[in-house]
Structures are given as C-alpha cells and as structure tokens.
PDB file of N, CA and C in Angstrom:
ATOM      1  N   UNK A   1    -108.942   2.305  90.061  1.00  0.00           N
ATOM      2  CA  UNK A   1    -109.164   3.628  89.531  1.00  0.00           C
ATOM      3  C   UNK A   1    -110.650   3.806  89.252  1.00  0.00           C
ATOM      4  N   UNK A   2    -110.694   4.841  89.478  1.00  0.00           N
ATOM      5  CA  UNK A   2    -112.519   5.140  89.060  1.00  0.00           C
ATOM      6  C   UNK A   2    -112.757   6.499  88.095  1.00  0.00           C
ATOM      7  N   UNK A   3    -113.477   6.638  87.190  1.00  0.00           N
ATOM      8  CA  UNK A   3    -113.605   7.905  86.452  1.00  0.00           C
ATOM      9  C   UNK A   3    -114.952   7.565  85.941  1.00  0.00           C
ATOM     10  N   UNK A   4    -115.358   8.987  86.085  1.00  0.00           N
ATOM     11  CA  UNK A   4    -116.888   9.577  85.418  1.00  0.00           C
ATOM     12  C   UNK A   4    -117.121   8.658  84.388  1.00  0.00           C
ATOM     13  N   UNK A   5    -118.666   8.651  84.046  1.00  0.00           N
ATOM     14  CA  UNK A   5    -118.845   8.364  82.267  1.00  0.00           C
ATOM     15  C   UNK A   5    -118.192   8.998  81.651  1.00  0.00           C
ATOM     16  N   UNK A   6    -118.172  10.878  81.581  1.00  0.00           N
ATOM     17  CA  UNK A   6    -117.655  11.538  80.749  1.00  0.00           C
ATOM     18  C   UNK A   6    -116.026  11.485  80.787  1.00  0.00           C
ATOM     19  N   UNK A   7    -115.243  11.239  81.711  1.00  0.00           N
ATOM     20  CA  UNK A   7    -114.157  10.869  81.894  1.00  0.00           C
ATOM     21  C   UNK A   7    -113.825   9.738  80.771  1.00  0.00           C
ATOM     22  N   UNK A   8    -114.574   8.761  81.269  1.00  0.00           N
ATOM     23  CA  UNK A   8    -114.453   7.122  80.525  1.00  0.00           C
ATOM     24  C   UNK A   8    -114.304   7.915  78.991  1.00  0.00           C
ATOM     25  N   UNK A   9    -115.416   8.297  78.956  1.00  0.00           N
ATOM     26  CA  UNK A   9    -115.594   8.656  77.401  1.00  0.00           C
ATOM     27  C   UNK A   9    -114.181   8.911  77.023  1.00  0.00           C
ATOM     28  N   UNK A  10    -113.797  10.094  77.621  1.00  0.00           N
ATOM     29  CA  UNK A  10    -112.848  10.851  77.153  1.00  0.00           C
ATOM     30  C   UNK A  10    -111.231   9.959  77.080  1.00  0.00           C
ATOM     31  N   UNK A  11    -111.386   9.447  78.087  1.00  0.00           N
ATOM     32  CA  UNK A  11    -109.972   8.660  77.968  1.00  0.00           C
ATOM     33  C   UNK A  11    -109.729   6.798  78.124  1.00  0.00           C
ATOM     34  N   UNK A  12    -111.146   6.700  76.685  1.00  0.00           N
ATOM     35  CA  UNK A  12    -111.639   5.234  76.944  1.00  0.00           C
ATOM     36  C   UNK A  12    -110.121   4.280  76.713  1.00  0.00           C
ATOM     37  N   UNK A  13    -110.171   4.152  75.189  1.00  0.00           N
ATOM     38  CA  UNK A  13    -108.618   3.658  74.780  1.00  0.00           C
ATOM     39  C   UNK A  13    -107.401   4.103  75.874  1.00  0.00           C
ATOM     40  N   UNK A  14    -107.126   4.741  76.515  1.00  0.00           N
ATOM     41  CA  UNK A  14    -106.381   4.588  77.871  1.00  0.00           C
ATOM     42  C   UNK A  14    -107.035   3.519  79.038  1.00  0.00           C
ATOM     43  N   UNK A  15    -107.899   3.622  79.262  1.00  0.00           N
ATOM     44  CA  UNK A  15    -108.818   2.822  80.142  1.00  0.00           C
ATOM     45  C   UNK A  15    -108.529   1.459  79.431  1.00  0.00           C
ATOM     46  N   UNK A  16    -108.861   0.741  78.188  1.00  0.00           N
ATOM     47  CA  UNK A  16    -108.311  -0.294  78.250  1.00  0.00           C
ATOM     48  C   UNK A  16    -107.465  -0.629  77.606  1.00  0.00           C
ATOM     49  N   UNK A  17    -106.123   0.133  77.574  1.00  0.00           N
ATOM     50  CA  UNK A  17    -104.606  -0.158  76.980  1.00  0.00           C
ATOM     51  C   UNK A  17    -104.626  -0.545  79.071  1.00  0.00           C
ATOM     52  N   UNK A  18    -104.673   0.442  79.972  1.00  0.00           N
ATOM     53  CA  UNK A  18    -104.179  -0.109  81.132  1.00  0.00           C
ATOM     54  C   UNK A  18    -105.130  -1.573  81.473  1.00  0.00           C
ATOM     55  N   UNK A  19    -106.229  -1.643  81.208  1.00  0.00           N
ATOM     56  CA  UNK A  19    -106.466  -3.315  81.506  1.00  0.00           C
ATOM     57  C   UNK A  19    -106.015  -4.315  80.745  1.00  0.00           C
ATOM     58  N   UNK A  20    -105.993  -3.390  79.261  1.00  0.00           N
ATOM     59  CA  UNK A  20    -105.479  -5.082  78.708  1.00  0.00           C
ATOM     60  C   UNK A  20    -103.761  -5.293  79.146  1.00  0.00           C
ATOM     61  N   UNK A  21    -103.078  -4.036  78.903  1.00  0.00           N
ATOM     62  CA  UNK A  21    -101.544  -4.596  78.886  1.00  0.00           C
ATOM     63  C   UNK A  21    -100.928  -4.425  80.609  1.00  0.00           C
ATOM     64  N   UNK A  22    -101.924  -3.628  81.643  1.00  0.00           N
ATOM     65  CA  UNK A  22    -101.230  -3.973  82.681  1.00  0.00           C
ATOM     66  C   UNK A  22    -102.387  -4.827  83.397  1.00  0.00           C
ATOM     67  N   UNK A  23    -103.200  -5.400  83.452  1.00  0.00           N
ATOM     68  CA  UNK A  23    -104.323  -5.685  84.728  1.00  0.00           C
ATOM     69  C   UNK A  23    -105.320  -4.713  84.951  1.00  0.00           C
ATOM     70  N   UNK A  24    -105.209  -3.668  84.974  1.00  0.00           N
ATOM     71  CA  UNK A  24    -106.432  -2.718  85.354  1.00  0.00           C
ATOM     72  C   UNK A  24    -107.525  -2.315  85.908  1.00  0.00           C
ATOM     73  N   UNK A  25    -108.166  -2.562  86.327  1.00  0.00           N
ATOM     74  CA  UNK A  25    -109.501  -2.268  86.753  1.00  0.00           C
ATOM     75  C   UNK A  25    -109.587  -0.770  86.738  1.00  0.00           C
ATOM     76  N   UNK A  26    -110.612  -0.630  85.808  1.00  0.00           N
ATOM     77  CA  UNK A  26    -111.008   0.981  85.816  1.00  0.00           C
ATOM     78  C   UNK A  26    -112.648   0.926  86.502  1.00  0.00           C
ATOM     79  N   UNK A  27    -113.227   1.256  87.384  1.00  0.00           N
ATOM     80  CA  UNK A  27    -114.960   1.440  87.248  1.00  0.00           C
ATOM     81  C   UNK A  27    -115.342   2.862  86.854  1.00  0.00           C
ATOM     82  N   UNK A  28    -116.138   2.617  86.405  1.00  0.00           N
ATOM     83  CA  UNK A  28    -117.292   4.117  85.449  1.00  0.00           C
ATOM     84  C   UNK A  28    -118.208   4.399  86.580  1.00  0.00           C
ATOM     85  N   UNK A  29    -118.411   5.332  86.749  1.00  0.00           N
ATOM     86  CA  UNK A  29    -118.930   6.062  87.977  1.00  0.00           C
ATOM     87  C   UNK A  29    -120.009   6.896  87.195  1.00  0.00           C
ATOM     88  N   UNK A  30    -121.076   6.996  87.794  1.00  0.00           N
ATOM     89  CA  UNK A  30    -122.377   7.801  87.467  1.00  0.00           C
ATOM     90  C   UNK A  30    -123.143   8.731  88.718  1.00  0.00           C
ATOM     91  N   UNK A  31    -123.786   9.680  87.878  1.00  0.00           N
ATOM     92  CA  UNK A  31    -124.747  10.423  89.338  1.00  0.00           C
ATOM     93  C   UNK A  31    -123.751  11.661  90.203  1.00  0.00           C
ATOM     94  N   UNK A  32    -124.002  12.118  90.713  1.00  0.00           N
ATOM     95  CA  UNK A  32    -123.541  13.107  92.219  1.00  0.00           C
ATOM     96  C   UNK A  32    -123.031  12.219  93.335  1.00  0.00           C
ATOM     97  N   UNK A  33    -123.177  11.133  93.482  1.00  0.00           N
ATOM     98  CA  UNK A  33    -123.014  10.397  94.431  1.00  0.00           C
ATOM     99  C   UNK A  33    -121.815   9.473  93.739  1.00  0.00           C
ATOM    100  N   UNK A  34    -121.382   9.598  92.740  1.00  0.00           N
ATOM    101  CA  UNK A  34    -120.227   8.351  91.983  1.00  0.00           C
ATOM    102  C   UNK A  34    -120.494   7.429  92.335  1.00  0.00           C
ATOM    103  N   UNK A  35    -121.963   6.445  91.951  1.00  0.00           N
ATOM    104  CA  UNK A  35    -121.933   5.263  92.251  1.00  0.00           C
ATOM    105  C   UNK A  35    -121.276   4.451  91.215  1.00  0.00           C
ATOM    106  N   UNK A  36    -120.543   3.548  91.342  1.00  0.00           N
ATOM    107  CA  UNK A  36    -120.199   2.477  90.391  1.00  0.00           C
ATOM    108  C   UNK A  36    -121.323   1.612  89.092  1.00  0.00           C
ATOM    109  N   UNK A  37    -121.244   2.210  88.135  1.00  0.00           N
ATOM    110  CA  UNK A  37    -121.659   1.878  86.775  1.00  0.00           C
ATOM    111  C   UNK A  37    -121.346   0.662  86.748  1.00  0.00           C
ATOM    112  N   UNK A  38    -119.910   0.489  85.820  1.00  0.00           N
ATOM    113  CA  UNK A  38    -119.812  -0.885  84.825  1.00  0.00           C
ATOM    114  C   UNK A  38    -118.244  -0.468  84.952  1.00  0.00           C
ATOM    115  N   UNK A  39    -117.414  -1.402  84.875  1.00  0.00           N
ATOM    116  CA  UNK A  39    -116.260  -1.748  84.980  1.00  0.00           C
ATOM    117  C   UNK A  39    -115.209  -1.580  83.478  1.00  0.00           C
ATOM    118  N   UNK A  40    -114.101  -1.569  82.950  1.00  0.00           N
ATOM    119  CA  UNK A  40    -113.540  -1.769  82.554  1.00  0.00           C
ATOM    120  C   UNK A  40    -112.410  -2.639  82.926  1.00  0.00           C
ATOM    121  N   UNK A  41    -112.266  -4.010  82.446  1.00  0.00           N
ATOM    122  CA  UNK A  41    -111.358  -4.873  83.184  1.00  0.00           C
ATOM    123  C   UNK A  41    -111.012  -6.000  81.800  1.00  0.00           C
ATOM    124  N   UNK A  42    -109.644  -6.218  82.470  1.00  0.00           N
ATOM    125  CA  UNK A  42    -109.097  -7.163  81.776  1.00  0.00           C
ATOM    126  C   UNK A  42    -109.491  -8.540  80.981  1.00  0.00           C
ATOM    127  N   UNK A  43    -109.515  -8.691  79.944  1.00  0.00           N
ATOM    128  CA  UNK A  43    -110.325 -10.037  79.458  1.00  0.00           C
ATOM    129  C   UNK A  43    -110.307 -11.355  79.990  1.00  0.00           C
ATOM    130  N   UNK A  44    -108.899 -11.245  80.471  1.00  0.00           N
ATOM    131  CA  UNK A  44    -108.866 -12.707  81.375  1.00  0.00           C
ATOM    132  C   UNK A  44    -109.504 -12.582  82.455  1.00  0.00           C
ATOM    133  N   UNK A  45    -109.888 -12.089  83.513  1.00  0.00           N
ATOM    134  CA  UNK A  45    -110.737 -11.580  84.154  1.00  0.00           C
ATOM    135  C   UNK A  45    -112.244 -11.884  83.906  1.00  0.00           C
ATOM    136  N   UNK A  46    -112.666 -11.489  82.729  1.00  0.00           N
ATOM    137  CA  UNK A  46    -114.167 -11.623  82.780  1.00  0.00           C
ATOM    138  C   UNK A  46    -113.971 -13.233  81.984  1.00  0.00           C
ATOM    139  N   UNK A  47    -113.030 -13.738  81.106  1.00  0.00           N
ATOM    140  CA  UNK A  47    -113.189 -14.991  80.984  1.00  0.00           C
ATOM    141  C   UNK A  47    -113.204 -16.191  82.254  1.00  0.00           C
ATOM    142  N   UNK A  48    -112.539 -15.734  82.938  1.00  0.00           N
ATOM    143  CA  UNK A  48    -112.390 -16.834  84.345  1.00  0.00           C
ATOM    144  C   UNK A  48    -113.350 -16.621  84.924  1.00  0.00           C
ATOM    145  N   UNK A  49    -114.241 -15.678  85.214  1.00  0.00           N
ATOM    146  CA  UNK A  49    -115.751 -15.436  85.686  1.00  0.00           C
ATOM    147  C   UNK A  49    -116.702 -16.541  84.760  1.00  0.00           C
ATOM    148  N   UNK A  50    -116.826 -16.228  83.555  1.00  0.00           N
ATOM    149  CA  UNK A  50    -116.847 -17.177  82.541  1.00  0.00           C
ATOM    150  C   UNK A  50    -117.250 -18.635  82.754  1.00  0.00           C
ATOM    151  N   UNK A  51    -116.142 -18.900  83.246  1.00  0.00           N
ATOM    152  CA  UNK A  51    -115.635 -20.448  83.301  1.00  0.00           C
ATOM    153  C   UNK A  51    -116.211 -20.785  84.741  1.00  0.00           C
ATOM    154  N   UNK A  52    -115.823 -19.644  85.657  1.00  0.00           N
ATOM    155  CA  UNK A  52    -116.879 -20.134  87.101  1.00  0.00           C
ATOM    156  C   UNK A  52    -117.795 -20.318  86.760  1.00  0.00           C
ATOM    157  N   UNK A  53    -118.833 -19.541  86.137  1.00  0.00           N
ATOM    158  CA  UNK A  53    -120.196 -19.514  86.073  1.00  0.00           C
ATOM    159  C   UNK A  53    -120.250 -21.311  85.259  1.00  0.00           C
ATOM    160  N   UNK A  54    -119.900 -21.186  84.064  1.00  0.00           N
ATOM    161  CA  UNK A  54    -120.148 -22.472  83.735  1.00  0.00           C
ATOM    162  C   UNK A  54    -119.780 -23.609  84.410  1.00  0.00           C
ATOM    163  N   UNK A  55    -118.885 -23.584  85.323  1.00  0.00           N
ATOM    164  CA  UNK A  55    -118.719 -24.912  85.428  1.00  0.00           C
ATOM    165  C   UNK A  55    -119.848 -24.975  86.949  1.00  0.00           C
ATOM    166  N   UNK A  56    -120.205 -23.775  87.501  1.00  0.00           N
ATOM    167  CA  UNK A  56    -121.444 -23.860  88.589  1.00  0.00           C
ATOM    168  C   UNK A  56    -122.816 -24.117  87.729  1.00  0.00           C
ATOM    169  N   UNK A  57    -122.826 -23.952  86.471  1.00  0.00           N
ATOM    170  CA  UNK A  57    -123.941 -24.459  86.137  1.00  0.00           C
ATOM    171  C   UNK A  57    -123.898 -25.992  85.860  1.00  0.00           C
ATOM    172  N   UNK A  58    -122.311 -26.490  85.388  1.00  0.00           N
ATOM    173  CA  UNK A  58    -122.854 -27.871  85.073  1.00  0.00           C
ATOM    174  C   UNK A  58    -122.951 -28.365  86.231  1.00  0.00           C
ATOM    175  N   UNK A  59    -122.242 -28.195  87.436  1.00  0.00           N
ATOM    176  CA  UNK A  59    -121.882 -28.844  88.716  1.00  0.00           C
ATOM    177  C   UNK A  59    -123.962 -28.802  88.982  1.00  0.00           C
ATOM    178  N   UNK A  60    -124.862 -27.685  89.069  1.00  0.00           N
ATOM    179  CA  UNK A  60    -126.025 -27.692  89.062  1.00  0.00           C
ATOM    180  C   UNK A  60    -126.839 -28.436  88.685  1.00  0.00           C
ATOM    181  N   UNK A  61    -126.543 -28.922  87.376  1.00  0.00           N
ATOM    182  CA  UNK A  61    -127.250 -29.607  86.524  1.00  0.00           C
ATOM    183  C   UNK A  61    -127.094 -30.752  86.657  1.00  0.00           C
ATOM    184  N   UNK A  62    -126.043 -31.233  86.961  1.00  0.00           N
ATOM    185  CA  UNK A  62    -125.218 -32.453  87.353  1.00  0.00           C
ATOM    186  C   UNK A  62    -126.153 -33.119  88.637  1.00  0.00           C
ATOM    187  N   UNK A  63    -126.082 -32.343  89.080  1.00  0.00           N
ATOM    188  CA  UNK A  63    -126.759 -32.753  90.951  1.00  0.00           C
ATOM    189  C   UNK A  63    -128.290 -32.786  90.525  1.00  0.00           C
ATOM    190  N   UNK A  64    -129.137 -31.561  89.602  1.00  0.00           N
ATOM    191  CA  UNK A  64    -130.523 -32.438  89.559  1.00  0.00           C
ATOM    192  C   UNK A  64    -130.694 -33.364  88.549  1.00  0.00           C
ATOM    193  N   UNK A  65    -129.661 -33.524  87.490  1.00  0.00           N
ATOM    194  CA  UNK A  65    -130.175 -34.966  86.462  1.00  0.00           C
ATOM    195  C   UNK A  65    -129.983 -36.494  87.807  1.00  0.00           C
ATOM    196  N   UNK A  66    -128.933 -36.258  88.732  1.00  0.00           N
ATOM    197  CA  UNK A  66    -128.860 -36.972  89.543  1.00  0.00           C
ATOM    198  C   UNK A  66    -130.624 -37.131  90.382  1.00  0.00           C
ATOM    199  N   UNK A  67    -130.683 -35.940  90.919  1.00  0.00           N
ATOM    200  CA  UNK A  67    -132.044 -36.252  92.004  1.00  0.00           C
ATOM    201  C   UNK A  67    -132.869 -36.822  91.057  1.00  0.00           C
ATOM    202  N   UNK A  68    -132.943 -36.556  89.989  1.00  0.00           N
ATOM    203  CA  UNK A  68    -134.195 -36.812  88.614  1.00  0.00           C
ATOM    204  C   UNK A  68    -133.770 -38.234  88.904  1.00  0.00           C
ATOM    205  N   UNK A  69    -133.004 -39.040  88.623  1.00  0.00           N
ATOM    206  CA  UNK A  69    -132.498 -40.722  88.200  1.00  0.00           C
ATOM    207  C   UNK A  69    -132.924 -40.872  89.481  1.00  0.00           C
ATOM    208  N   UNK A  70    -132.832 -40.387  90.592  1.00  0.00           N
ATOM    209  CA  UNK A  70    -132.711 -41.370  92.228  1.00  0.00           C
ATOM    210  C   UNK A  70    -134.381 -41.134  92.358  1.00  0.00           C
ATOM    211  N   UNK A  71    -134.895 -40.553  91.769  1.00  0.00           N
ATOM    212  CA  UNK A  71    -136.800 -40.068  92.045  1.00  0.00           C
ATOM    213  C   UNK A  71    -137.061 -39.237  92.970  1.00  0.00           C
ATOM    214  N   UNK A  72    -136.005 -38.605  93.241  1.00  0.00           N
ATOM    215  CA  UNK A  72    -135.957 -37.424  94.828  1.00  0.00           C
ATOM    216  C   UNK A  72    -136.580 -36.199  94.033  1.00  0.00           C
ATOM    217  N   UNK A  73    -136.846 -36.240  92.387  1.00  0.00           N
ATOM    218  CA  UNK A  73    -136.814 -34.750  91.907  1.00  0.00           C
ATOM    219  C   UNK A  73    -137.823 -35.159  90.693  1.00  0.00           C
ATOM    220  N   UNK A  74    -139.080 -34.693  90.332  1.00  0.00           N
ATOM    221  CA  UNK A  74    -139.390 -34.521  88.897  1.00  0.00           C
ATOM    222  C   UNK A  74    -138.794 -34.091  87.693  1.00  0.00           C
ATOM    223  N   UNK A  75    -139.197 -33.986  86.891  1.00  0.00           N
ATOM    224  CA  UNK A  75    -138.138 -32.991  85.089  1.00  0.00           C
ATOM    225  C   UNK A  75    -139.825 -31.741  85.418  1.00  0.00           C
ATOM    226  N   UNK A  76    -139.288 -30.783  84.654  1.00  0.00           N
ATOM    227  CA  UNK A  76    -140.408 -29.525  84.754  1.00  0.00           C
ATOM    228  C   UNK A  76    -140.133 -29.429  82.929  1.00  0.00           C
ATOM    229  N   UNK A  77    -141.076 -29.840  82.277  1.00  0.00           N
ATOM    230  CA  UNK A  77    -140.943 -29.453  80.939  1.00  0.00           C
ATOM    231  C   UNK A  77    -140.688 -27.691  80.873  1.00  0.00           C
ATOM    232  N   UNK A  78    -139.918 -27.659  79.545  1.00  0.00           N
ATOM    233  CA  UNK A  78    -139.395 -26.308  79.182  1.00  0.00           C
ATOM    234  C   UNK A  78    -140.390 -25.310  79.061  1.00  0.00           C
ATOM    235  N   UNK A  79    -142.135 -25.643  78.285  1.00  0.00           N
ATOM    236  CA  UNK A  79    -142.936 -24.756  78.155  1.00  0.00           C
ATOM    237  C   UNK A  79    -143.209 -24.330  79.312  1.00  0.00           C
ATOM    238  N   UNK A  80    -143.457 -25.085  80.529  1.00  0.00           N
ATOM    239  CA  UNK A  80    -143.740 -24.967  81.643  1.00  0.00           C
ATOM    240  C   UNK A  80    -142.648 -23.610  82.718  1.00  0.00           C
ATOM    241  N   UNK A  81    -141.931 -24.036  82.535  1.00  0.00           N
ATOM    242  CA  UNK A  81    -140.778 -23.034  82.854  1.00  0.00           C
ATOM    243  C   UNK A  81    -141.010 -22.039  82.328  1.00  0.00           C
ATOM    244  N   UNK A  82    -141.028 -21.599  81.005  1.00  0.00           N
ATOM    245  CA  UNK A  82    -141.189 -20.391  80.245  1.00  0.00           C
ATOM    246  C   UNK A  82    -142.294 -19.431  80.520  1.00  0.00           C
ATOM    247  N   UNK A  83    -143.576 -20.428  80.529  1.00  0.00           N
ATOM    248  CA  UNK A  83    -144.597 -19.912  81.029  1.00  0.00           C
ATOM    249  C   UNK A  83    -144.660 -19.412  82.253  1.00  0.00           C
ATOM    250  N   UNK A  84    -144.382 -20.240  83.332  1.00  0.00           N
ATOM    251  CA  UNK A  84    -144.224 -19.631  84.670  1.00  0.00           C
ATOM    252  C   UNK A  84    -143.079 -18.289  84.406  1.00  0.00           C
ATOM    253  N   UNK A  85    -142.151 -17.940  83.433  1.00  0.00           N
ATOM    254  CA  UNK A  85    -141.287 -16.752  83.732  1.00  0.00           C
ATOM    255  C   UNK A  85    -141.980 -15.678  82.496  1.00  0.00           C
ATOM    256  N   UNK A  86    -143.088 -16.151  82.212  1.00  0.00           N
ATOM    257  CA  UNK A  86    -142.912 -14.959  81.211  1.00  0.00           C
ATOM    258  C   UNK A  86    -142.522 -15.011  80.171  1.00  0.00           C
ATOM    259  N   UNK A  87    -141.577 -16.083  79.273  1.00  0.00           N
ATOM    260  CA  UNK A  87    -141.207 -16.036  78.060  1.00  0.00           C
ATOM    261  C   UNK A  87    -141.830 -15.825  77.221  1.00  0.00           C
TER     262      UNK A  87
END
C-alpha cells in the first residue's frame, strides 16, 4: 500500500494497527511524482534487518581482527579514522 504524507498523517494509527497486527507494509509517498519516503512496517521486520546488519558487522570484524593476527592488515587507530571522516 502506498499513501501521501498527508494521507499517512491522516490515517497513521491505521497504518500501523495494519503492520503491527497483520504484516503490512505501508510506504509514505512525497512530491508530484509519489516517490517513496519512509516506510511503515512491521517491527519484526525492521528487527531481523537488525540482526542482519549486526551479525554482517561482526562476520566483518571477524575477518579483519583475523588479517590483523596473520600481518596481511595493519590496526588504523580510532583518531585517525575520525579525522580522515570528519568527526
């Protein structure tokens, strides 16, 4: 299903009574063109996204503390990082 911001607005608490108690996917649509905003979706849903993401970060991290121990990889201190992004 897709509905306006002003839609969303209007019939938010419907929007997520149908994700939480049936599955749902609602997207929020913006502009003349209804491009896709931001979603309304079920919590289990964005928790299992969640859990992908984390476990691709440890699986990540995992593989360079590895290259770090075998000497295939340096450590980049944290200031260093920060600095190079801007923090």
């Amino acid at each position: 299903m897709e509905l306006s911001v002003a839609k969303a607005r209007d019939h938010f608490s419907d929007a997520v009574n149908r994700a939480a108690f049936g599955g749902e996917v609602t997207y929020v649509t913006r502009g003349r063109t209804h491009e896709r905003a931001a979603a309304i979706v079920p919590i289990e849903l964005v928790e299992a996204y969640e859990d992908l993401i984390d476990r691709e970060d440890g699986r990540i991290a995992q593989q360079r503390w590895e290259e770090i121990r075998a000497g295939r990889a340096e450590p980049v201190p944290a200031d260093d990082v920060a600095r190079e992004l801007d923090l």
